[in-house]
PDB file of N, CA and C in Angstrom:
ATOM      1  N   UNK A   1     -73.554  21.531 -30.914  1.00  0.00           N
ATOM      2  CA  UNK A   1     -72.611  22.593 -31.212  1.00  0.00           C
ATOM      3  C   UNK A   1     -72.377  22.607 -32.714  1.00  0.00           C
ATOM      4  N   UNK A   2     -72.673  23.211 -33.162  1.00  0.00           N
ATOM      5  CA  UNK A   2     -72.983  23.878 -34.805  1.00  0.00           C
ATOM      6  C   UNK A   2     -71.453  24.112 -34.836  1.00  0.00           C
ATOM      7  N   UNK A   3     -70.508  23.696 -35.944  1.00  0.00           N
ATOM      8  CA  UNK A   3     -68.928  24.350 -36.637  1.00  0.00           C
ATOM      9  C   UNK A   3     -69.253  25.303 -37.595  1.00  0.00           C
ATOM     10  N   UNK A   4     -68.464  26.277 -37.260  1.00  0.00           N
ATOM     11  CA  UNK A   4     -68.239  27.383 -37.626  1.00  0.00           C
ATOM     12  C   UNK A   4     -67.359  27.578 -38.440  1.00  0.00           C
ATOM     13  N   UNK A   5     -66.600  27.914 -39.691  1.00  0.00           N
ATOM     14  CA  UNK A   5     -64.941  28.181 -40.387  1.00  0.00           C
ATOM     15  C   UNK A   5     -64.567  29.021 -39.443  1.00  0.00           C
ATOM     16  N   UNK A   6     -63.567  28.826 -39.487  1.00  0.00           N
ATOM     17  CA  UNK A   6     -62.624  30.043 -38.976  1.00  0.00           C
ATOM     18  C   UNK A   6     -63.040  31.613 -39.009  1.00  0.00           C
ATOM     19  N   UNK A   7     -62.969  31.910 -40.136  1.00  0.00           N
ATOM     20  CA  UNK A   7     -63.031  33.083 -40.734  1.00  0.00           C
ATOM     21  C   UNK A   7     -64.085  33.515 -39.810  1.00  0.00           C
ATOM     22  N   UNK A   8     -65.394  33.097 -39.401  1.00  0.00           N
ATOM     23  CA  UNK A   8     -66.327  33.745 -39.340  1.00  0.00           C
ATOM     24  C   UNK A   8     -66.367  33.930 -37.977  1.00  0.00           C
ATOM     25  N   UNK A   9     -65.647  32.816 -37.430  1.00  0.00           N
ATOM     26  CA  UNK A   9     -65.537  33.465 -35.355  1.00  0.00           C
ATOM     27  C   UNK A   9     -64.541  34.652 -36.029  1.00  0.00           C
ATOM     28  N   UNK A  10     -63.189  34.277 -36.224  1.00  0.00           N
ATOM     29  CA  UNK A  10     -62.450  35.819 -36.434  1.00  0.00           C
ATOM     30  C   UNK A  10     -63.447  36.944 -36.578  1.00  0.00           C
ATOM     31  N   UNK A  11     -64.195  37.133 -38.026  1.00  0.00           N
ATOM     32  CA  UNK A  11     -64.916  38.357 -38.030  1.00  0.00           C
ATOM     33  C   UNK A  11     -65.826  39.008 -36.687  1.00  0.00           C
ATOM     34  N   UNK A  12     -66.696  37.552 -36.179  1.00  0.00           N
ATOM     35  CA  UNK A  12     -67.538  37.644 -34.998  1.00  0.00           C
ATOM     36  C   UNK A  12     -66.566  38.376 -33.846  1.00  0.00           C
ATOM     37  N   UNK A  13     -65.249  37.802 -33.391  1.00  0.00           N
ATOM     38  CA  UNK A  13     -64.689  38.293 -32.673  1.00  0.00           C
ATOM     39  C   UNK A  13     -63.675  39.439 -32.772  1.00  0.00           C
ATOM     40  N   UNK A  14     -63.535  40.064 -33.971  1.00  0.00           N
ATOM     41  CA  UNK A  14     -62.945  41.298 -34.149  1.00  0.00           C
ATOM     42  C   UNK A  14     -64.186  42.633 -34.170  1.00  0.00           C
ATOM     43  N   UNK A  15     -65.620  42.054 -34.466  1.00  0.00           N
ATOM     44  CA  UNK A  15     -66.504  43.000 -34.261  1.00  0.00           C
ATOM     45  C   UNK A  15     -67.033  42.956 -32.919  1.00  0.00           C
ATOM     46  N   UNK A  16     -66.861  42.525 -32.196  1.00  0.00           N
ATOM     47  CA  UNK A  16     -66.967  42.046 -31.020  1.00  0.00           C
ATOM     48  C   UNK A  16     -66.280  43.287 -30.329  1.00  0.00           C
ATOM     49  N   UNK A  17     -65.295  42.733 -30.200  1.00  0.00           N
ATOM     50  CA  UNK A  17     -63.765  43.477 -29.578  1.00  0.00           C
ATOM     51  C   UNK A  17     -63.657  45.538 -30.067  1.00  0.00           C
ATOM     52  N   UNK A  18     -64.290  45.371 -31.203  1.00  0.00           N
ATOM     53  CA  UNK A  18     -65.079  47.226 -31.840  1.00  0.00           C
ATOM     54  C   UNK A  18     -66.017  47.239 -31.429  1.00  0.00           C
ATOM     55  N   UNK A  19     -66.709  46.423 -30.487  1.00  0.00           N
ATOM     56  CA  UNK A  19     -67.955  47.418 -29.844  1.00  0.00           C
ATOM     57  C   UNK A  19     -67.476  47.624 -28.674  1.00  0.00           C
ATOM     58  N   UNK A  20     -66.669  46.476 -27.718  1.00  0.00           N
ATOM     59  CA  UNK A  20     -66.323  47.170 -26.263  1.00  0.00           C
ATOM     60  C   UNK A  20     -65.769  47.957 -26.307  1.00  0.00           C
ATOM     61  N   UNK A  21     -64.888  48.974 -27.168  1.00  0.00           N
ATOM     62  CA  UNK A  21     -63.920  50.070 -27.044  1.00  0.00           C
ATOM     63  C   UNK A  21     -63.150  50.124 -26.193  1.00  0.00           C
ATOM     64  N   UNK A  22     -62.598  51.106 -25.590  1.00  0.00           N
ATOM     65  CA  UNK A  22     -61.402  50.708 -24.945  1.00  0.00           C
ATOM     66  C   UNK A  22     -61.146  50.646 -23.634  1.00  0.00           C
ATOM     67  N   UNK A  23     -61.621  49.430 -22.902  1.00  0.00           N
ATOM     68  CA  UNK A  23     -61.854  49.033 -22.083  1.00  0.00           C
ATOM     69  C   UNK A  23     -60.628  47.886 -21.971  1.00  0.00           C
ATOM     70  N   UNK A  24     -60.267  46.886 -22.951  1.00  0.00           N
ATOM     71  CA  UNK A  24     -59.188  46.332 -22.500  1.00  0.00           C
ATOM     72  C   UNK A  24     -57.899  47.121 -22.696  1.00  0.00           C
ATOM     73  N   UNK A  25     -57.580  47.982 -23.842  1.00  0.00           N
ATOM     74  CA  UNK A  25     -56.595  49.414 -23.414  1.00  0.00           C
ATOM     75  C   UNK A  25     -56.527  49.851 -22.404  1.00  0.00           C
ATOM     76  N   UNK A  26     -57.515  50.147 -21.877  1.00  0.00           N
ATOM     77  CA  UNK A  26     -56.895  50.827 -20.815  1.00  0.00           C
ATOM     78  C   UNK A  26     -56.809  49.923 -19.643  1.00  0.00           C
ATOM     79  N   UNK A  27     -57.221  48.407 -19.373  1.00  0.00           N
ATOM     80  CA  UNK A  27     -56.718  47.005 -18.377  1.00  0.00           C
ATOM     81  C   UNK A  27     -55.689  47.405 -18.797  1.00  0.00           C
ATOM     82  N   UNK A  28     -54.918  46.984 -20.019  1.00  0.00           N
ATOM     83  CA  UNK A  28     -53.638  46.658 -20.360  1.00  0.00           C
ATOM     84  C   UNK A  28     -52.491  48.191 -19.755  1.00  0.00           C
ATOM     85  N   UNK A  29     -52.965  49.212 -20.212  1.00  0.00           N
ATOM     86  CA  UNK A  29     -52.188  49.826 -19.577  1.00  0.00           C
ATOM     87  C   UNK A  29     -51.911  50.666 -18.034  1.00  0.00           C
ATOM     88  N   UNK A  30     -53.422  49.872 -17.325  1.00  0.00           N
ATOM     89  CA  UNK A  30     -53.354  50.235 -16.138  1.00  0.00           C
ATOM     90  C   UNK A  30     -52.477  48.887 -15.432  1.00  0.00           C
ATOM     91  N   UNK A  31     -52.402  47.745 -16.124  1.00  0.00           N
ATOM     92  CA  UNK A  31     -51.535  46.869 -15.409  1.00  0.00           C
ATOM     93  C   UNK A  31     -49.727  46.841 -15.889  1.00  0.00           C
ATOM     94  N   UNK A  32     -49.834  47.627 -16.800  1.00  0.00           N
ATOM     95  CA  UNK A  32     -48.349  47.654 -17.533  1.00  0.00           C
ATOM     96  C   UNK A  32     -47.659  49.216 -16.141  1.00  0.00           C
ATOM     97  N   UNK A  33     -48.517  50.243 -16.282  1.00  0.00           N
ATOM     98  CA  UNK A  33     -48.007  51.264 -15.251  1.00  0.00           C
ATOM     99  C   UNK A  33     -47.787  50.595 -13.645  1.00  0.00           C
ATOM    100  N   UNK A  34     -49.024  49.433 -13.451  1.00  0.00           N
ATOM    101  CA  UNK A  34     -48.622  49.198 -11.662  1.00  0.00           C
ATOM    102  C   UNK A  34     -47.353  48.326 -11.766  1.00  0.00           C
ATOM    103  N   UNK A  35     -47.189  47.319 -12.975  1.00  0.00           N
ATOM    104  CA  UNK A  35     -45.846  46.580 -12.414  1.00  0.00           C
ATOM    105  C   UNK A  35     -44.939  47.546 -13.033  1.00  0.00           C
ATOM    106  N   UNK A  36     -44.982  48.427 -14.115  1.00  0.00           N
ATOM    107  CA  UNK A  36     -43.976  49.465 -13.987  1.00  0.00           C
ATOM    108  C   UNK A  36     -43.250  50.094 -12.455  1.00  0.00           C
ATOM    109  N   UNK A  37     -44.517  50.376 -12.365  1.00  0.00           N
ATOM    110  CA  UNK A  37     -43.724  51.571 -10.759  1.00  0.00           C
ATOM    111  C   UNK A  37     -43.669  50.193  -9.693  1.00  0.00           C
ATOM    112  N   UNK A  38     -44.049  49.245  -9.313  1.00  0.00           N
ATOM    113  CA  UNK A  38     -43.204  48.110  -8.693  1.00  0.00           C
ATOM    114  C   UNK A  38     -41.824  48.004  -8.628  1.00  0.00           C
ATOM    115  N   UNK A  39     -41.542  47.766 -10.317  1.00  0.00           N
ATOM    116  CA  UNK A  39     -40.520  47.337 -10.542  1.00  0.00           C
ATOM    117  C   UNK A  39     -39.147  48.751 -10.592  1.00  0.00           C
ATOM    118  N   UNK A  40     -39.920  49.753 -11.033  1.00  0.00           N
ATOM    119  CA  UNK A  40     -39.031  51.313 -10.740  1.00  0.00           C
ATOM    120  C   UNK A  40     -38.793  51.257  -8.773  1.00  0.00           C
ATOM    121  N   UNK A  41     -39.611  51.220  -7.875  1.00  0.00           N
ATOM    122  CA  UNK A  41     -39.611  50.932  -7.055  1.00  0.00           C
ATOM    123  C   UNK A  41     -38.339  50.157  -6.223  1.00  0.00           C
ATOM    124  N   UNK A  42     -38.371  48.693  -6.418  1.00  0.00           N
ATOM    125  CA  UNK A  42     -37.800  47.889  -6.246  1.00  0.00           C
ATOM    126  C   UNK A  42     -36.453  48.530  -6.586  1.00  0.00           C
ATOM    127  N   UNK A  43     -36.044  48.774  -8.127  1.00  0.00           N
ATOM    128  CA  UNK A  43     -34.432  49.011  -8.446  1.00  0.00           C
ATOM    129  C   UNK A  43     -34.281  50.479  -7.241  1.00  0.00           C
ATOM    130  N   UNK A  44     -35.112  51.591  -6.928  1.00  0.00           N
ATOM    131  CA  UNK A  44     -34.149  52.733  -6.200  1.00  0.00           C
ATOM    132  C   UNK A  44     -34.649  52.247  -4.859  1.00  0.00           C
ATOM    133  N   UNK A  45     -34.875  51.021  -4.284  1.00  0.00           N
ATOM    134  CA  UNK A  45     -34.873  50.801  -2.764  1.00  0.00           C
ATOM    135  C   UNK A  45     -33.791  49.804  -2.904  1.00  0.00           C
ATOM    136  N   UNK A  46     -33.695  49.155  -3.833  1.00  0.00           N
ATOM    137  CA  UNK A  46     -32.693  47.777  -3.451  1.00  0.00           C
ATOM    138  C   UNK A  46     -31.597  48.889  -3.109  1.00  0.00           C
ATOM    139  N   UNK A  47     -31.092  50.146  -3.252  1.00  0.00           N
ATOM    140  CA  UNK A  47     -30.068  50.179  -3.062  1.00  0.00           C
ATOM    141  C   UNK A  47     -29.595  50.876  -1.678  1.00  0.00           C
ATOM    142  N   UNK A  48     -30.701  51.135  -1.015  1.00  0.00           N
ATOM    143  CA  UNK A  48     -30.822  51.737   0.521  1.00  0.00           C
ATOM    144  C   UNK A  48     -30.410  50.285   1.770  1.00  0.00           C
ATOM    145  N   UNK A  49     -30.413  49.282   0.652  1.00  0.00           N
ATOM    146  CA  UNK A  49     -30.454  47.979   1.384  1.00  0.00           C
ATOM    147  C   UNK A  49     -29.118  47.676   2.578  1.00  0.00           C
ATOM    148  N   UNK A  50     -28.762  47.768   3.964  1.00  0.00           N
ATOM    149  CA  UNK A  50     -27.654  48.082   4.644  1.00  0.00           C
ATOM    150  C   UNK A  50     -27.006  46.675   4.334  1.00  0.00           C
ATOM    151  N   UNK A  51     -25.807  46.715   4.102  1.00  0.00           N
ATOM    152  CA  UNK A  51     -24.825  45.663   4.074  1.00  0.00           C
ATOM    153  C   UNK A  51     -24.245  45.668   5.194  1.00  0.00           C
ATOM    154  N   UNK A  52     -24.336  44.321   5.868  1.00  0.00           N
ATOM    155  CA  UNK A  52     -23.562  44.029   7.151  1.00  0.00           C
ATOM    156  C   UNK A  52     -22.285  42.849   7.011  1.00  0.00           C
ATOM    157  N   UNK A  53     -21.224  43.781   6.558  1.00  0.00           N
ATOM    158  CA  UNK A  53     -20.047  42.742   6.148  1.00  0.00           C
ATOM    159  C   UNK A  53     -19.032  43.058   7.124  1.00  0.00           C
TER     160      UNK A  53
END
């Protein structure tokens, strides 16, 4: 295993990351919208919830 500086994985992996395009954008915001509406979800059912007091 050959060492590398720093610098040069950074560069390797920021040109890296400009060729897949936006492919982890849009992971990131297809998983930010599902626990969004989960969690929108959750707050207007918790309140249908019957209390038996």
């Amino acid at each position: 295993m050959e060492h590398r500086p720093r610098a040069a994985w950074l560069t390797e992996a920021v040109s890296a990351a400009e060729q897949q395009g936006t492919g982890n954008l849009l992971r990131v915001i297809l998983i930010v919208m599902v626990v969004g509406c989960v969690l929108t979800a959750w707050f207007l059912l918790r309140g249908y919830r019957q209390k038996d007091d």
